[in-house]
Protein backbone atom coordinates (compact mmCIF):
# COMPACT_ATOMS: atom_id res chain seq x y z
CA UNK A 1 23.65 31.58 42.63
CA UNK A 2 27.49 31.65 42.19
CA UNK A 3 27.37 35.28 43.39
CA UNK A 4 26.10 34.27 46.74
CA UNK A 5 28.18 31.16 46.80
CA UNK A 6 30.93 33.05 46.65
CA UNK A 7 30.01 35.89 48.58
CA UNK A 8 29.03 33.18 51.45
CA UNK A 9 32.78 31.85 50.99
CA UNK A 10 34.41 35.25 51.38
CA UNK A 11 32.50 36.09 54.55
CA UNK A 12 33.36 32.74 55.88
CA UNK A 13 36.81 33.07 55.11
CA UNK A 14 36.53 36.53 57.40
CA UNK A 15 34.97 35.16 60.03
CA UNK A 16 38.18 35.28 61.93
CA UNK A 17 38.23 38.83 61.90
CA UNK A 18 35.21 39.58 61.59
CA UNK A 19 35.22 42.54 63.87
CA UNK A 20 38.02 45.34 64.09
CA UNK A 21 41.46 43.53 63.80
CA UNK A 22 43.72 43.95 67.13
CA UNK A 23 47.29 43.92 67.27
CA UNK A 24 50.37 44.77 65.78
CA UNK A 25 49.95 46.56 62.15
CA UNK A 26 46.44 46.72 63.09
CA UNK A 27 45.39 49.90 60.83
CA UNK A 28 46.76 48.36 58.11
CA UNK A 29 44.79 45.08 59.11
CA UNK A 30 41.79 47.54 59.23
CA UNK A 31 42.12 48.80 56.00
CA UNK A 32 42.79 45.58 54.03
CA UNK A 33 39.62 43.92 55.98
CA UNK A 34 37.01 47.09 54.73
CA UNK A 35 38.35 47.09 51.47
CA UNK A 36 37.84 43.26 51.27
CA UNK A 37 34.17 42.75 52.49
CA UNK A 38 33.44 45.81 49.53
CA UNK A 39 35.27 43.71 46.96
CA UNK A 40 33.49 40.51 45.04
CA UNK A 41 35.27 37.23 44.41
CA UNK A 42 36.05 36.97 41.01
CA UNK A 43 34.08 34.60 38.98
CA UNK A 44 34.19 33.40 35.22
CA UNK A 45 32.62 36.44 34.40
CA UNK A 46 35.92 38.42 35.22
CA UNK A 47 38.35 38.73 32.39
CA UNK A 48 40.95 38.33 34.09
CA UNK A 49 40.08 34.74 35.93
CA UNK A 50 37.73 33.59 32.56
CA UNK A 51 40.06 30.50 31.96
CA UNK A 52 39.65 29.28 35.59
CA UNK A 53 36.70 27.72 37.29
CA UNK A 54 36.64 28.75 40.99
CA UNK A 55 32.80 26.79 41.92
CA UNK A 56 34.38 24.34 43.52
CA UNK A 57 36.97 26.49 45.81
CA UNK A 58 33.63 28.70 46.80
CA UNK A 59 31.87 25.26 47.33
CA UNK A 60 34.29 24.50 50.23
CA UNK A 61 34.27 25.80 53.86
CA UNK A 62 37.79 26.63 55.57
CA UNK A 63 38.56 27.03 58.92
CA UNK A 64 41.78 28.59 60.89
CA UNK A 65 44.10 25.85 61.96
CA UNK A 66 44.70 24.50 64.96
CA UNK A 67 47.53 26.39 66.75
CA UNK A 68 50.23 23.67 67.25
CA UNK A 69 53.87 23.39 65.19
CA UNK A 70 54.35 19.33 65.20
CA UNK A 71 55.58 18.07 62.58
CA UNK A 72 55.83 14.13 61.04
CA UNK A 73 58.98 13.95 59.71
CA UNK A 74 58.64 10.56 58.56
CA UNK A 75 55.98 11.71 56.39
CA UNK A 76 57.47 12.08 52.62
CA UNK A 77 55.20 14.79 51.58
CA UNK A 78 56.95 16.84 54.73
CA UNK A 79 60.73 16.48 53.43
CA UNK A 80 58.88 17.01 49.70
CA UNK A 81 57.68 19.98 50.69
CA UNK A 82 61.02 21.56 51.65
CA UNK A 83 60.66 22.29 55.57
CA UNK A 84 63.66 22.30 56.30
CA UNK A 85 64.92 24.43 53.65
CA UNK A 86 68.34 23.88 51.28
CA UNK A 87 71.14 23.00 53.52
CA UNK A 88 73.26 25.93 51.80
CA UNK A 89 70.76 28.30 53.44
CA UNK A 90 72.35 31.32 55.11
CA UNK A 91 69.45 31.15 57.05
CA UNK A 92 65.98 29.03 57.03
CA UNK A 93 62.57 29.85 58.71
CA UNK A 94 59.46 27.36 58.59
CA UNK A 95 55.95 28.07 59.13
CA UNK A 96 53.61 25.06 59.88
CA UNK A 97 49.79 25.67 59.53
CA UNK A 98 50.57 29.26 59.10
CA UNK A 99 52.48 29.71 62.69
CA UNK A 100 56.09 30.21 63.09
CA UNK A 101 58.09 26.96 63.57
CA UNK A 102 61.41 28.41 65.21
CA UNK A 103 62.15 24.15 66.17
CA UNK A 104 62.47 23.57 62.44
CA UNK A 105 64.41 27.14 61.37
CA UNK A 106 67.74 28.42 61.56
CA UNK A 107 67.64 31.74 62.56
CA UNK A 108 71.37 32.64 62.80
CA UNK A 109 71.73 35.54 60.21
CA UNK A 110 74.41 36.43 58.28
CA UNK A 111 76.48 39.48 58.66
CA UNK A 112 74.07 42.75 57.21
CA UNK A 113 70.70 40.76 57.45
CA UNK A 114 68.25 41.68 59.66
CA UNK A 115 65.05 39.58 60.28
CA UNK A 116 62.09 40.04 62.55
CA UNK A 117 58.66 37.47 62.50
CA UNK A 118 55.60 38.79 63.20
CA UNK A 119 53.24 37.17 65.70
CA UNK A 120 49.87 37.58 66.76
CA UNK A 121 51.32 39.23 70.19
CA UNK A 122 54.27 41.06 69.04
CA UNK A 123 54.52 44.27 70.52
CA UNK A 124 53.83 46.89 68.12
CA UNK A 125 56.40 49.03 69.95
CA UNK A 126 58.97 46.71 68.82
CA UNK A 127 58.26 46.21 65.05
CA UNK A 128 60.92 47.42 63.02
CA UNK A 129 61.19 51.05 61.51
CA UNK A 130 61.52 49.63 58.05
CA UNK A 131 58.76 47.30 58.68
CA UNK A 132 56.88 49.99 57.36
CA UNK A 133 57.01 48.84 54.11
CA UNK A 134 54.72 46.30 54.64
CA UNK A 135 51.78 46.61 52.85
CA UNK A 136 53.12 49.37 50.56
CA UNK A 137 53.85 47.44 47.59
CA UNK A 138 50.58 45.45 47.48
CA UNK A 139 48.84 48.88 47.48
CA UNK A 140 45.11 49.43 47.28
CA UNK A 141 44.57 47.64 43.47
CA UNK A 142 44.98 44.54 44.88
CA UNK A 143 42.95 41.74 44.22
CA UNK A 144 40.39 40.39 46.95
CA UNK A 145 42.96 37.46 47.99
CA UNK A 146 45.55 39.80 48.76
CA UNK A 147 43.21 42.21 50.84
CA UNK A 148 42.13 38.71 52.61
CA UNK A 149 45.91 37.88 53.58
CA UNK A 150 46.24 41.42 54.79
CA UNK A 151 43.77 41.46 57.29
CA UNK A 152 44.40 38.03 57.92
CA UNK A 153 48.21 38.73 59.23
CA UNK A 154 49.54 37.09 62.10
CA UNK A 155 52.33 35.31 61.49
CA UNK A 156 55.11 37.07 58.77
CA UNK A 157 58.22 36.82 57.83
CA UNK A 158 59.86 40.37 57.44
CA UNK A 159 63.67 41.01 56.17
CA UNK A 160 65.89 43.36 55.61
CA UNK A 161 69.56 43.14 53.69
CA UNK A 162 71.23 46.32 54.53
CA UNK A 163 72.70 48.67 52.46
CA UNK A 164 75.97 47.47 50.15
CA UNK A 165 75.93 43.76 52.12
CA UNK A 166 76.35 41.08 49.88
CA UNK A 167 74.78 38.05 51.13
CA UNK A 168 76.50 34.79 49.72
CA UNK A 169 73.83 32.01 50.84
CA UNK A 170 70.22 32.41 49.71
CA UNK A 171 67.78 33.32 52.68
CA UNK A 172 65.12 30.85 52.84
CA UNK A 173 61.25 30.47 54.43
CA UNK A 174 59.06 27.48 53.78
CA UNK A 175 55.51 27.20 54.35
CA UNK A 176 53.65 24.18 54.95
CA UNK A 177 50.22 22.46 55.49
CA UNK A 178 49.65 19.47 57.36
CA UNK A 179 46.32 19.82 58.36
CA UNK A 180 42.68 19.15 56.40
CA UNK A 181 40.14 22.13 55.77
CA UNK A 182 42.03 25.24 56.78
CA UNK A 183 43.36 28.23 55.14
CA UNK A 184 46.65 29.66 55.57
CA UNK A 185 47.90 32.58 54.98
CA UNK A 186 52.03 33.39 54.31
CA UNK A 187 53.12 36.80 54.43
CA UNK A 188 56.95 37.42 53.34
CA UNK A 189 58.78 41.26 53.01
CA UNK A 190 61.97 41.84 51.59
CA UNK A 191 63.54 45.16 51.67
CA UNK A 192 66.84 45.15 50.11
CA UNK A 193 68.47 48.55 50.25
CA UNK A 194 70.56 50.14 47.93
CA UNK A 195 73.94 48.08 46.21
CA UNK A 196 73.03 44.84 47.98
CA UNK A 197 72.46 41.04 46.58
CA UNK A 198 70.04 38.49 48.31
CA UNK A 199 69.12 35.07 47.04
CA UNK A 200 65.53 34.51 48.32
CA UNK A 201 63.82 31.12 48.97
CA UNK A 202 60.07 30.42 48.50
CA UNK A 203 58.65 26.81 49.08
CA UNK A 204 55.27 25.92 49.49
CA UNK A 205 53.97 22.31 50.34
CA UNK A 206 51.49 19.86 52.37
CA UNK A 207 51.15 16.86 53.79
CA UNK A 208 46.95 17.43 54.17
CA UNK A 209 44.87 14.19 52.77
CA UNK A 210 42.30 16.63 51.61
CA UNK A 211 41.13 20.30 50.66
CA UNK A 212 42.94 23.20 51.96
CA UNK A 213 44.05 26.52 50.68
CA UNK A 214 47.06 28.42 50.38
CA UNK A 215 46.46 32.77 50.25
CA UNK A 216 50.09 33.91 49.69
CA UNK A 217 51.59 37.37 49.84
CA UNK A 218 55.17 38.51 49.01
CA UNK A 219 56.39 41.99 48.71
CA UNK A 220 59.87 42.54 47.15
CA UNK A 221 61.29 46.27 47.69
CA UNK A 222 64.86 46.33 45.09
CA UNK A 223 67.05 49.64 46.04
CA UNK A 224 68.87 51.18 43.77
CA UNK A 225 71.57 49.18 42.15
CA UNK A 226 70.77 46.40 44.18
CA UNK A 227 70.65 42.94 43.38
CA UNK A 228 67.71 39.97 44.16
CA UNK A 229 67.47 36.14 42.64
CA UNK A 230 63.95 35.12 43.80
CA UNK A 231 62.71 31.66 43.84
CA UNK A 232 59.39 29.83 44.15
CA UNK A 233 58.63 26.60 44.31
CA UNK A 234 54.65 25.09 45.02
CA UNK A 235 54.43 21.47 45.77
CA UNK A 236 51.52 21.64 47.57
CA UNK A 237 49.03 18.41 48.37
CA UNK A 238 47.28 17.55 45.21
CA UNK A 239 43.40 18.73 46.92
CA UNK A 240 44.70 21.89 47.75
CA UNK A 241 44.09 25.69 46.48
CA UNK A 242 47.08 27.88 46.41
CA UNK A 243 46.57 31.63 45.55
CA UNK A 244 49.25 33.59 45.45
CA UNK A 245 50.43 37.47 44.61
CA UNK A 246 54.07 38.08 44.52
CA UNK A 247 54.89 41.93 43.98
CA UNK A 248 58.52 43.60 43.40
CA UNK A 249 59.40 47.48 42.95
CA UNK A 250 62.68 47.74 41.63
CA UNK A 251 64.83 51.16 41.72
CA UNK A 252 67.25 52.46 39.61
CA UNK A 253 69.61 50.30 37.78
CA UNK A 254 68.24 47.36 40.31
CA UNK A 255 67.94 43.70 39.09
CA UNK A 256 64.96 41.60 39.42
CA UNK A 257 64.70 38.02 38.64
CA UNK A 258 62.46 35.61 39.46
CA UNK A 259 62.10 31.85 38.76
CA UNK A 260 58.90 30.21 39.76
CA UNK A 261 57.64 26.38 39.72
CA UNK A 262 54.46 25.17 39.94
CA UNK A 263 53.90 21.52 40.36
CA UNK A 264 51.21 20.74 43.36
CA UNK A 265 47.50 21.74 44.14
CA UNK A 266 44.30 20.91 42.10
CA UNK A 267 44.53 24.80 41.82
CA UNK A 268 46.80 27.26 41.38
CA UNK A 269 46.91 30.95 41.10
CA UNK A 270 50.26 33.20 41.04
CA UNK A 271 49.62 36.65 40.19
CA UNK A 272 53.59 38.43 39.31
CA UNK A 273 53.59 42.09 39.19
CA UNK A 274 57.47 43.24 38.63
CA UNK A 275 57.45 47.65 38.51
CA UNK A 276 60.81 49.33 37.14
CA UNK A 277 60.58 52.16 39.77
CA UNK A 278 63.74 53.28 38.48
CA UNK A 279 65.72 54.13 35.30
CA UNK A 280 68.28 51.45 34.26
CA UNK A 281 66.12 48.36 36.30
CA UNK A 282 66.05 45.08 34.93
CA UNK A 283 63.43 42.63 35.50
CA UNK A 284 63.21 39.11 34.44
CA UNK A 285 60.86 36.18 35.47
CA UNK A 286 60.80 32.65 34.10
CA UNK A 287 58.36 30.41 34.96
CA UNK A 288 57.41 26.31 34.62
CA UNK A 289 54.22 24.60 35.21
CA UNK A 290 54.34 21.27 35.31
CA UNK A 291 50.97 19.72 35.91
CA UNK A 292 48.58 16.80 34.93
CA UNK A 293 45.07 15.30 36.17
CA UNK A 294 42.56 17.05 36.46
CA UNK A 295 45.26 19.77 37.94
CA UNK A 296 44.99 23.69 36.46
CA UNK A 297 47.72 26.20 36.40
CA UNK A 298 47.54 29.74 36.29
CA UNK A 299 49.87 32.67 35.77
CA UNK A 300 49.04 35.99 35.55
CA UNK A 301 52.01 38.04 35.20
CA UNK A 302 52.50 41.91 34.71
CA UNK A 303 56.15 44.05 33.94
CA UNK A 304 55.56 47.38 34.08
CA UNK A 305 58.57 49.97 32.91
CA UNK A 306 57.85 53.43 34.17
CA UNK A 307 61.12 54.86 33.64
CA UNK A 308 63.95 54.94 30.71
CA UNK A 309 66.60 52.81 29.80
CA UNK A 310 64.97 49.70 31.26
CA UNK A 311 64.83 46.01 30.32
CA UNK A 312 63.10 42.80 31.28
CA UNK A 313 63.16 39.30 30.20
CA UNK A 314 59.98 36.71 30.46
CA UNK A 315 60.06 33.10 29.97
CA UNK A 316 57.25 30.90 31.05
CA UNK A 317 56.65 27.25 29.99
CA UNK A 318 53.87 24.89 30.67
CA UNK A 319 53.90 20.86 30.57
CA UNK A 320 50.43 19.97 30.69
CA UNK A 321 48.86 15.91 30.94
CA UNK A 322 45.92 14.23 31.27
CA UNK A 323 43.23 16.42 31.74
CA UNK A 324 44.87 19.18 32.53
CA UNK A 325 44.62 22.77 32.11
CA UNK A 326 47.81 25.42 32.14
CA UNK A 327 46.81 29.43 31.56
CA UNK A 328 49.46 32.47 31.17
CA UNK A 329 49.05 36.19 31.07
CA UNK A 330 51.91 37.93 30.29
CA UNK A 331 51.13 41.75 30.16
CA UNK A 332 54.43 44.18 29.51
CA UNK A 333 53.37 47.78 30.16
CA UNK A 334 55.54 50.37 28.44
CA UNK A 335 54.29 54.00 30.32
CA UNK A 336 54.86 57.24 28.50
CA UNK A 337 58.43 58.50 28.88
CA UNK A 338 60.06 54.86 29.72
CA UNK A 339 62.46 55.19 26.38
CA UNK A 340 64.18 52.90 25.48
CA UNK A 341 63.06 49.98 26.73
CA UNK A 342 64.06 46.38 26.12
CA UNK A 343 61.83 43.76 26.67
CA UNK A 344 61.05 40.49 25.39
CA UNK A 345 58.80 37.60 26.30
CA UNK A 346 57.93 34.12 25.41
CA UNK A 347 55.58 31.49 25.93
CA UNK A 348 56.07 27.40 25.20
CA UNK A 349 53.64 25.07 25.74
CA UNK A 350 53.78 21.41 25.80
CA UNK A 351 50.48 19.60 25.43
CA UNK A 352 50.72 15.63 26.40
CA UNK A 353 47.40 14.40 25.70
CA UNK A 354 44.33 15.25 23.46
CA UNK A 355 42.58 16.17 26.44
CA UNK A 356 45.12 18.90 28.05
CA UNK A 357 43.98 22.37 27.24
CA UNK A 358 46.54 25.93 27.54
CA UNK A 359 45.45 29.31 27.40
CA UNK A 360 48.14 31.56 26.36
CA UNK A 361 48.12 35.41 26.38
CA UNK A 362 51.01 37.78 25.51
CA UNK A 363 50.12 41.17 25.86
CA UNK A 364 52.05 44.34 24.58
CA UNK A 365 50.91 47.69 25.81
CA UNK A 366 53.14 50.11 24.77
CA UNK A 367 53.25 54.33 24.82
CA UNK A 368 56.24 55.36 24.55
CA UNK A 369 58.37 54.95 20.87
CA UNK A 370 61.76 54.52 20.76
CA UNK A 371 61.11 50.65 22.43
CA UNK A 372 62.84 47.56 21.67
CA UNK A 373 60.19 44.94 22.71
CA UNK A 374 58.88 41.40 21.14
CA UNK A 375 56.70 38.69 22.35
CA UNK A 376 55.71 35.09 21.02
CA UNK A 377 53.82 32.16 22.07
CA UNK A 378 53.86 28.47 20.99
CA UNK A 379 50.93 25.25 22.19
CA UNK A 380 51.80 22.37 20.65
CA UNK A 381 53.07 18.26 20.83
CA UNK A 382 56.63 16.74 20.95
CA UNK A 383 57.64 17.28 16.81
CA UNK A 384 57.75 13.53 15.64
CA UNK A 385 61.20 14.65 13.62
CA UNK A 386 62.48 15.16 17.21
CA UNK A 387 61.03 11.71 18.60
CA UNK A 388 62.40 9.64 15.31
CA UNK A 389 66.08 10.97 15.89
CA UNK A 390 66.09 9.89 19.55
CA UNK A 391 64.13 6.37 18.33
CA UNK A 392 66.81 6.29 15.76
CA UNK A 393 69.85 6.07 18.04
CA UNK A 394 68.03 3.07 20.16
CA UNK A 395 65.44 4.30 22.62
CA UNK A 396 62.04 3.35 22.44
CA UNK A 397 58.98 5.71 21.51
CA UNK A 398 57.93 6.61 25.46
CA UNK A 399 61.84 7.11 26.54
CA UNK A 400 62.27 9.45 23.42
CA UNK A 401 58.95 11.47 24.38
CA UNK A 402 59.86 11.78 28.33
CA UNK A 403 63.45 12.61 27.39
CA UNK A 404 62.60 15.52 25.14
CA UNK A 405 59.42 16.24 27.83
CA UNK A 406 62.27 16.02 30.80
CA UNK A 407 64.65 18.54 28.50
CA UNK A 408 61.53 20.97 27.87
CA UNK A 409 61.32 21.52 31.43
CA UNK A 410 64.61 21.15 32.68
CA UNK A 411 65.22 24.26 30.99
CA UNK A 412 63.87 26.45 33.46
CA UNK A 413 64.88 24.30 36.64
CA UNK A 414 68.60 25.04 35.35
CA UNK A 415 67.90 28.32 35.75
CA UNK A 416 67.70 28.23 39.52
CA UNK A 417 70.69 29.44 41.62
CA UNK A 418 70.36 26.89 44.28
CA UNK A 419 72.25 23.68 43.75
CA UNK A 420 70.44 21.38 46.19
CA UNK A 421 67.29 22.87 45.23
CA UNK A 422 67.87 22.84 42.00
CA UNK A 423 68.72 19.10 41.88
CA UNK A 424 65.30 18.60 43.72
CA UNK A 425 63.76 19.93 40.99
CA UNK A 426 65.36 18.11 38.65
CA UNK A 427 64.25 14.86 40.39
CA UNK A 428 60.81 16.15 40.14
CA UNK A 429 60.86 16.69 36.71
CA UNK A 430 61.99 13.25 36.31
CA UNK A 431 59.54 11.93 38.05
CA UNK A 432 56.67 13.98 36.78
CA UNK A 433 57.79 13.21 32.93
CA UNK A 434 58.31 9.17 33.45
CA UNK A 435 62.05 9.42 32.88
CA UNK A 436 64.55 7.39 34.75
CA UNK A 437 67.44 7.56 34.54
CA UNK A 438 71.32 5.74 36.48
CA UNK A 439 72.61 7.78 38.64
């Protein structure tokens, strides 16, 4: 029964294309939409998705949205969600119900940027020549989702930071859902060429009362010797699904690093696949999910070092209430011939009540021998030794336990290179963790 369920969902989900895609990209489109009605939805019975129960995503029906870019602004869950972007952004672009808001975005670009969204009638004549990329670094392994959001495309953000250009100000995109039963589907490239430094932007929210779901792409192309600080932040609506594959290729003696938060949706996927396409690359991703309810969390994250002399730092961190349930992957792949690698990786999590479950998974897969690598995970509750110092210089038991709860996440909204943003997050935390505090 759940195999027809959820075969019934992904044909639904289709619908919209269900015969030959037209437009721009549209072999690619093509591709992605064959490969997708051949592929199964994964179920329990998948090792990969075992933790996570998706019956009542493949219950649901979803339709495209409603073309139309209004926006309340009075509406809190609209400023939560980040429309607008940090006002220290170089550049901004929001996407409302999956179309292009240009009335929201700032679209001036700095000096060596160059940008171009794609629209359901953009020319294919005038795409880009390194708009080719598109689609490259998802590949054909890609999970079902992904090959969905491919042959869903219509509106994308595609950028490019030219060769040796430092870009100052991050370079920011926002995507969010205002409206009840429809699936979206964001679509972000980044090509940064050789030598240069970007700060990207991710934020994902909704103002939707109900269900709706979220099928996110982002493909990250790192020259050589370049530079990229990527962030990503998911506040959607609490009845929403978000699914998400982010994807980076990083070449030689290129720096990767991502930091990712996860606070919204009853669901939430985010698949991370980081590849050292290079000798010398570094790769890093830290990670928070912060999450209560009935709410589950799910990271799946792979670094793969194909080449020598690489390194690559992981730190991911869960905060898990109520009845909540937080799951991490974390598979480092060491290929034959990648000597001297240097990774490490770490998982902390944080359980809140007796009823919060985590699922923790470091994996080591390693073939080459002269490595450096280590991994480590911890589930457990605030130490009492911890609690009775902070109780001991005058606070009462709950401020002690949401003040050690508020510095156990903090730790990885520090991390992000965006002051206003980071601030945001900060109040989030607060909020989440039942710590107030003067200004």
């Amino acid at each position: 029964m759940a195999d027809v369920t959820s075969h019934a969902f992904l044909e639904a989900l289709l619908a919209p294309v269900a015969h030959a895609p037209s437009g721009p990209l549209k072999a690619l489109r093509a591709a992605a939409l064959d490969r997708a009605h051949a592929a199964a939805l994964p179920t329990a019975r998948d090792e990969d998705w075992r933790f996570v129960d998706l019956a009542p995503l493949y219950k649901l029906a979803f339709r495209a949205p409603v073309d139309g870019t209004a926006v309340d602004v009075a509406d809190p869950a609209v400023a939560t969600a980040g429309v607008d972007g940090p006002p220290e952004a170089a550049a901004h672009w929001a996407f409302v119900d999956g179309r292009f808001a240009p009335a929201r975005s700032r679209t001036t670009l700095p000096a060596g940027v160059d940008a171009f969204v794609l629209g359901e009638s953009t020319d294919p004549a005038t795409l880009p020549a390194w708009a080719d990329a598109l689609g490259t670094l998802v590949g054909t392994q890609a999970d079902v989702f992904a090959e969905v959001n491919t042959a869903m495309l219509r509106d994308a953000l595609l950028l490019r930071v030219r060769r040796g250009c430092v870009v100052d100000a991050p370079l920011s995109v926002a995507f969010v859902t205002t409206q009840t039963d429809v699936a979206v589907h964001p679509r972000v490239l980044l090509v940064v060429e050789d030598g240069a430094q970007v700060t990207l932007v991710e934020q994902f929210g909704g103002s939707a009362a109900g269900a709706y779901l979220v099928n996110a792409v982002c493909e990250v192309r790192v020259g050589a010797g370049a530079q990229v600080a990527h962030v990503r932040v998911q506040q959607d609506a609490i009845g929403a699904f978000h699914l998400a594959n982010s994807i980076a290729q990083v070449g030689r003696d290129g720096r990767y690093v991502q930091q990712s938060v996860a606070l919204g949706a009853r669901l939430s996927r985010h698949g991370v696949r980081a590849v050292q396409a290079g000798e010398g690359a570094h790769l890093g991703l830290d990670g928070l999910a912060l999450i209560g309810g009935r709410q589950v969390a799910d990271t799946h994250s792979t670094l793969d070092h194909a080449f020598a002399h690489g390194s690559s730092r992981q730190t991911h961190k869960c905060v898990v209430a109520g009845g909540a349930h937080a799951v991490f992957n974390g598979r480092i792949l060491v290929r034959h011939g990648a000597q001297q690698t240097d990774s490490a990786q770490e998982s902390r999590n944080l359980l809140l009540s007796e009823r919060a479950r985590v699922d923790t998974k470091p994996q080591l897969e390693i073939f080459a021998d002269d490595v450096r690598c280590a991994h480590g995970a911890t589930v457990g509750q605030l130490e009492a030794e911890e609690v009775f110092y902070l109780r001991s210089r005058g606070l009462t038991e709950a401020d002690a336990r949401t003040l050690l709860t508020f510095g156990f996440a903090a730790d990885i909204v520090d991390r992000v290179p965006v002051a206003s943003l980071r601030a945001r997050l900060r109040d989030a935390v607060t909020e989440r963790t039942g710590l107030h505090v003067a200004a």
